[in-house]
PDB file of N, CA and C in Angstrom:
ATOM      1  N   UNK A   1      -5.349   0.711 -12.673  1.00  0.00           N
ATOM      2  CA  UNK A   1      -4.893   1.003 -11.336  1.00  0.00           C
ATOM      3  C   UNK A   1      -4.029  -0.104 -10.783  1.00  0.00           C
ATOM      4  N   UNK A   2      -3.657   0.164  -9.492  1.00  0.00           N
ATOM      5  CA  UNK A   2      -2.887  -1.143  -8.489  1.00  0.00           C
ATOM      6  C   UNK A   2      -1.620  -0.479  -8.651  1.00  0.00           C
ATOM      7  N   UNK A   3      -0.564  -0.978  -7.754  1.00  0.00           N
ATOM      8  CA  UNK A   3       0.902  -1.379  -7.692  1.00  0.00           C
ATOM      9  C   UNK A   3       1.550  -1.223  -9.177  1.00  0.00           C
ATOM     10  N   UNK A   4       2.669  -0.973  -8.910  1.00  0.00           N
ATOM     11  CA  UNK A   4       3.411  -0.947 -10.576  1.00  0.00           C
ATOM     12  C   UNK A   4       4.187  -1.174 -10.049  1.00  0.00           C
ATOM     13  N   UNK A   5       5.243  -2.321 -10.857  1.00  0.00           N
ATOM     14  CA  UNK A   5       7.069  -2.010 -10.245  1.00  0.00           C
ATOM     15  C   UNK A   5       7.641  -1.128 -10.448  1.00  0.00           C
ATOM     16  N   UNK A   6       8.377  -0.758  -9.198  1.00  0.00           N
ATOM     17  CA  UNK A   6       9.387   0.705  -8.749  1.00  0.00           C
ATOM     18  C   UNK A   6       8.140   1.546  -8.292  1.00  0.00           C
ATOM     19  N   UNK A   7       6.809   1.604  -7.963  1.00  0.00           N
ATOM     20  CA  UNK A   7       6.516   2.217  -6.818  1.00  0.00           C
ATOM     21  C   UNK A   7       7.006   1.646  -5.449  1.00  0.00           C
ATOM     22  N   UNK A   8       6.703   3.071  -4.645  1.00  0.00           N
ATOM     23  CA  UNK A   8       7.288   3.316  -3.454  1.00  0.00           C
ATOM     24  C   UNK A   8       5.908   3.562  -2.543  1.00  0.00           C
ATOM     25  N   UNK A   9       5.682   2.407  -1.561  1.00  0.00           N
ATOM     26  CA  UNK A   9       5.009   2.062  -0.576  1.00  0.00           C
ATOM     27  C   UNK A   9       5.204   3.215   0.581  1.00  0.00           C
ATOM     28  N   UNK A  10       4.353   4.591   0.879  1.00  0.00           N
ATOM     29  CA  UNK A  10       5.122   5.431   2.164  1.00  0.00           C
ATOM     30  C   UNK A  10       4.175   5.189   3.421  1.00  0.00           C
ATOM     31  N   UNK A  11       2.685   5.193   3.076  1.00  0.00           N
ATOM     32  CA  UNK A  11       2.229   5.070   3.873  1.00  0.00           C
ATOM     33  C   UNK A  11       0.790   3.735   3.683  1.00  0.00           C
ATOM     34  N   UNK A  12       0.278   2.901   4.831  1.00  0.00           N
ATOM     35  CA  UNK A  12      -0.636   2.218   4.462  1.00  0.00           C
ATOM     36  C   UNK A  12      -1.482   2.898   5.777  1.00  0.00           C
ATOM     37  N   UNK A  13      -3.158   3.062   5.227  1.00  0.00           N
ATOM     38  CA  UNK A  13      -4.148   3.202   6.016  1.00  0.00           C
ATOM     39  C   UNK A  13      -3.755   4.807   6.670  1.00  0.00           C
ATOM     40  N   UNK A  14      -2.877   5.347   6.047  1.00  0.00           N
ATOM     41  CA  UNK A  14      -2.314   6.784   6.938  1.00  0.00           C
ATOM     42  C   UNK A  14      -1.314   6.081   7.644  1.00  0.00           C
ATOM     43  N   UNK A  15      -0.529   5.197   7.915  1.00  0.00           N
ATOM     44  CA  UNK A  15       0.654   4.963   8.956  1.00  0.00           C
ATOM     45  C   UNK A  15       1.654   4.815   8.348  1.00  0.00           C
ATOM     46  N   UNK A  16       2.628   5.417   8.238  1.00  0.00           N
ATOM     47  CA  UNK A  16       4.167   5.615   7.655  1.00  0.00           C
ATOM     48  C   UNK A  16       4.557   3.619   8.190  1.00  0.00           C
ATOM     49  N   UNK A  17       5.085   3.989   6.651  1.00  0.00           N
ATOM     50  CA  UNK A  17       5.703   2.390   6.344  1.00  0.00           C
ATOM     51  C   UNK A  17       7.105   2.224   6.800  1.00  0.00           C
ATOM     52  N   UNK A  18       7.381   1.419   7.985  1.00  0.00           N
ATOM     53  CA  UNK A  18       8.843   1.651   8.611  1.00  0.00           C
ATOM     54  C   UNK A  18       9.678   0.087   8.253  1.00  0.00           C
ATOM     55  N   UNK A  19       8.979  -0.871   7.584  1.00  0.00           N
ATOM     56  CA  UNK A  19       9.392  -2.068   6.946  1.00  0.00           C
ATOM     57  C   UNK A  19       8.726  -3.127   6.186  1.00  0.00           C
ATOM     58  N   UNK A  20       8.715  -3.875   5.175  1.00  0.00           N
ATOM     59  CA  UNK A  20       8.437  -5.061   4.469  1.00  0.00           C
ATOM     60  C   UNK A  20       7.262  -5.313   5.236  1.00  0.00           C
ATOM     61  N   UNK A  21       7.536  -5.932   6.885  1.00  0.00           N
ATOM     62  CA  UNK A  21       6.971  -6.395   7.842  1.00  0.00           C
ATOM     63  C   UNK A  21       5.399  -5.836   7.908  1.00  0.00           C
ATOM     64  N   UNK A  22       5.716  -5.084   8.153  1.00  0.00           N
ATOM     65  CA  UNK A  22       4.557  -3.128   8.501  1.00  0.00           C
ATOM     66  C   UNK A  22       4.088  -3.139   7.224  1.00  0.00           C
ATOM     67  N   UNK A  23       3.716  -3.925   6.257  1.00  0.00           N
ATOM     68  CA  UNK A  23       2.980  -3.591   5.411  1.00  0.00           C
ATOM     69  C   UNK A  23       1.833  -5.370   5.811  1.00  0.00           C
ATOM     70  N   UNK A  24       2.775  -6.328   5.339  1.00  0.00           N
ATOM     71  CA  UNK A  24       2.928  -7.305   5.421  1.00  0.00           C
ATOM     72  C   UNK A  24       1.493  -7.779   7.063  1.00  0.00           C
ATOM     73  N   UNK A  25       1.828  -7.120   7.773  1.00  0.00           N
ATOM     74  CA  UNK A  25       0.707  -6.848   9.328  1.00  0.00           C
ATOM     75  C   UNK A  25      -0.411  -6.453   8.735  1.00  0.00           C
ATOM     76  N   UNK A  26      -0.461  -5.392   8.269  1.00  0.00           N
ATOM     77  CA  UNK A  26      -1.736  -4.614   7.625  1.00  0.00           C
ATOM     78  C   UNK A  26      -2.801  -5.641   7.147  1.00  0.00           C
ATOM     79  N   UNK A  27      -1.844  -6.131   5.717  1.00  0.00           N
ATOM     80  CA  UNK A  27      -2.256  -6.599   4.944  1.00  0.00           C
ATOM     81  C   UNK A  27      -3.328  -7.595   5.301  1.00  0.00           C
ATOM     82  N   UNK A  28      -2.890  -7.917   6.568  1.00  0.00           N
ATOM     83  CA  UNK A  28      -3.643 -10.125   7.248  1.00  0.00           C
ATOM     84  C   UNK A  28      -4.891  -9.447   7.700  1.00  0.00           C
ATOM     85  N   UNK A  29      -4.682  -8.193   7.570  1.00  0.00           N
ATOM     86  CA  UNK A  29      -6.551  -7.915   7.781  1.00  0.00           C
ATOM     87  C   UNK A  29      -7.587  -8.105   6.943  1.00  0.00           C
ATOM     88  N   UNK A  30      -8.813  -8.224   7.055  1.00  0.00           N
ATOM     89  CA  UNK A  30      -9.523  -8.423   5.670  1.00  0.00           C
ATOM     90  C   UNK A  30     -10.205  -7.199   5.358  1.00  0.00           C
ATOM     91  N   UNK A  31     -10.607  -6.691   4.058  1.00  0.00           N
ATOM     92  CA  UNK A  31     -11.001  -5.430   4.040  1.00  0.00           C
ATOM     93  C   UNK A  31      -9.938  -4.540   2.982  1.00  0.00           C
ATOM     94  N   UNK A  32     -10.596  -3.499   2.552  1.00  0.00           N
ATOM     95  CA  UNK A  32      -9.657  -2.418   1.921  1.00  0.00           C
ATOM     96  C   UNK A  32      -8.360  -1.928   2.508  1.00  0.00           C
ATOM     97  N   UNK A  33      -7.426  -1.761   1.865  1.00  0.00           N
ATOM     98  CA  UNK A  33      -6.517  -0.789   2.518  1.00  0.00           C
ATOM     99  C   UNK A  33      -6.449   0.648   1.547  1.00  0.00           C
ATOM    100  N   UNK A  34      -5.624   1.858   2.165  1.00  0.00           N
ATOM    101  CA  UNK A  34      -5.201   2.433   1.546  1.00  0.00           C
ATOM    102  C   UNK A  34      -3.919   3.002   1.302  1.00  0.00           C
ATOM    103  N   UNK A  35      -3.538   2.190  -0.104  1.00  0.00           N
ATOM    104  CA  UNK A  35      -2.028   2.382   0.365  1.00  0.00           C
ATOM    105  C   UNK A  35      -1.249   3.970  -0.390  1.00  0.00           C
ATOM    106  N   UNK A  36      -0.797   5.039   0.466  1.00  0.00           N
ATOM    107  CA  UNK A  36      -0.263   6.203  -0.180  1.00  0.00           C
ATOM    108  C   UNK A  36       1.461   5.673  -1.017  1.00  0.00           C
ATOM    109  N   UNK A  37       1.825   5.930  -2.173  1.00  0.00           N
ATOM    110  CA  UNK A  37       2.904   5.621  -3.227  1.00  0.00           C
ATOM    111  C   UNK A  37       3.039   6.715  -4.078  1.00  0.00           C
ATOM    112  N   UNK A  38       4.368   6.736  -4.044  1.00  0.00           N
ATOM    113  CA  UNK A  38       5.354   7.518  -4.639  1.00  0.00           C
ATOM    114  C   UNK A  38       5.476   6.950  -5.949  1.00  0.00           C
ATOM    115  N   UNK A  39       5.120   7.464  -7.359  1.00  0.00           N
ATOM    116  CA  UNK A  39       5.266   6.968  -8.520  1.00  0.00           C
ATOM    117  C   UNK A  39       5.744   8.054  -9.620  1.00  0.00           C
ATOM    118  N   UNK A  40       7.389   7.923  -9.788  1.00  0.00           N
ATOM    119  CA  UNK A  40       7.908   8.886 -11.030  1.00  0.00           C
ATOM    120  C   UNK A  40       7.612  10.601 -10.839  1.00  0.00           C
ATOM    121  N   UNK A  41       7.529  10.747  -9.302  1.00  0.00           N
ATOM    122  CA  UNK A  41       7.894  11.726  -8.143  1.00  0.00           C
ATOM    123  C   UNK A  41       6.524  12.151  -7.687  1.00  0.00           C
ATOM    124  N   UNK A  42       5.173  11.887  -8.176  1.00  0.00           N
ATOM    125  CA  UNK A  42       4.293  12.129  -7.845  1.00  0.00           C
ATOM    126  C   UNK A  42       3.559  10.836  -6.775  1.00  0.00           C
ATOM    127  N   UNK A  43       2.910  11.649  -5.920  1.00  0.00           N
ATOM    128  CA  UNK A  43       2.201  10.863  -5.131  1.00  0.00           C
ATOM    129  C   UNK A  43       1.265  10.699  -4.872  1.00  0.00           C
ATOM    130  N   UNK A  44       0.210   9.725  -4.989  1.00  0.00           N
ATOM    131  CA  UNK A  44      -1.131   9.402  -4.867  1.00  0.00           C
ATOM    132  C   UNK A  44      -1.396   8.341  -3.863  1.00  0.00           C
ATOM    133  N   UNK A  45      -2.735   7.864  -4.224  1.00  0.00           N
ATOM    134  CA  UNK A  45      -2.862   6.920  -3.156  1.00  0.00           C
ATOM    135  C   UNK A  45      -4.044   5.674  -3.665  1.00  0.00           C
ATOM    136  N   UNK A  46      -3.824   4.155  -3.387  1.00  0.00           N
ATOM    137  CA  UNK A  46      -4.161   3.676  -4.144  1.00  0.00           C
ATOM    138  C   UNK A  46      -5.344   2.786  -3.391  1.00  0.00           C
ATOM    139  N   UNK A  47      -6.575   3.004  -3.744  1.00  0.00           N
ATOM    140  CA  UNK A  47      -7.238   1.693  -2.632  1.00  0.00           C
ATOM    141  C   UNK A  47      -7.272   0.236  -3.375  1.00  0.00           C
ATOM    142  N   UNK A  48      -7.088  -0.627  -2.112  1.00  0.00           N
ATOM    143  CA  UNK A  48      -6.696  -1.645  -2.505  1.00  0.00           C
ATOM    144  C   UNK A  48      -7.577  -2.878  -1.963  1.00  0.00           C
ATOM    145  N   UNK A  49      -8.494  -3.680  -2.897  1.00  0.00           N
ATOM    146  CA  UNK A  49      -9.144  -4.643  -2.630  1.00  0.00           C
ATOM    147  C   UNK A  49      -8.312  -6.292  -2.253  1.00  0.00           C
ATOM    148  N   UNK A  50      -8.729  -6.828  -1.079  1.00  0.00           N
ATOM    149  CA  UNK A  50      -8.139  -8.074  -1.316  1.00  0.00           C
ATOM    150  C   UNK A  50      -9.082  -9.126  -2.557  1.00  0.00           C
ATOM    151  N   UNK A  51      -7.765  -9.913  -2.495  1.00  0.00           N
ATOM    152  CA  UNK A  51      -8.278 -11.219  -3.354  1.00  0.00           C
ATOM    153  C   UNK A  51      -8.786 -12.223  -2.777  1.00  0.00           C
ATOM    154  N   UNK A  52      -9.822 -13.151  -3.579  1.00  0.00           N
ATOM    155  CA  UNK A  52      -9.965 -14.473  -2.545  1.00  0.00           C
ATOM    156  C   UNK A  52      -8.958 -15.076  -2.940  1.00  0.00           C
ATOM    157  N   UNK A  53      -8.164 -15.829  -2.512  1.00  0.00           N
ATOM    158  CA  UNK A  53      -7.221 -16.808  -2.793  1.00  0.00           C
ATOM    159  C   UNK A  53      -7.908 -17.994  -3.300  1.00  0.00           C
TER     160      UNK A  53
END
């Protein structure tokens, strides 16, 4: 699972992705997200654990 390069980020948590930024906000939360992506025309949705740094 996770991110692949050349997916397409549309929506995080259900909220349409309107920039870099708008994901980038989400993200500084702690906790799961769920991010919906466009991959090789199909679309799913990916949950996403943070890391500890």
């Amino acid at each position: 699972g996770g991110l692949k390069a050349g997916d397409i980020v549309t929506h995080v948590n259900g909220e349409p992705v309107v920039s870099a930024s708008n994901i980038y906000k989400v993200l500084e939360n702690p906790g799961a997200v769920i991010l919906t992506v466009i991959r090789e025309s199909q679309v799913f949705q990916l949950r996403v654990e943070p890391e500890d740094a």
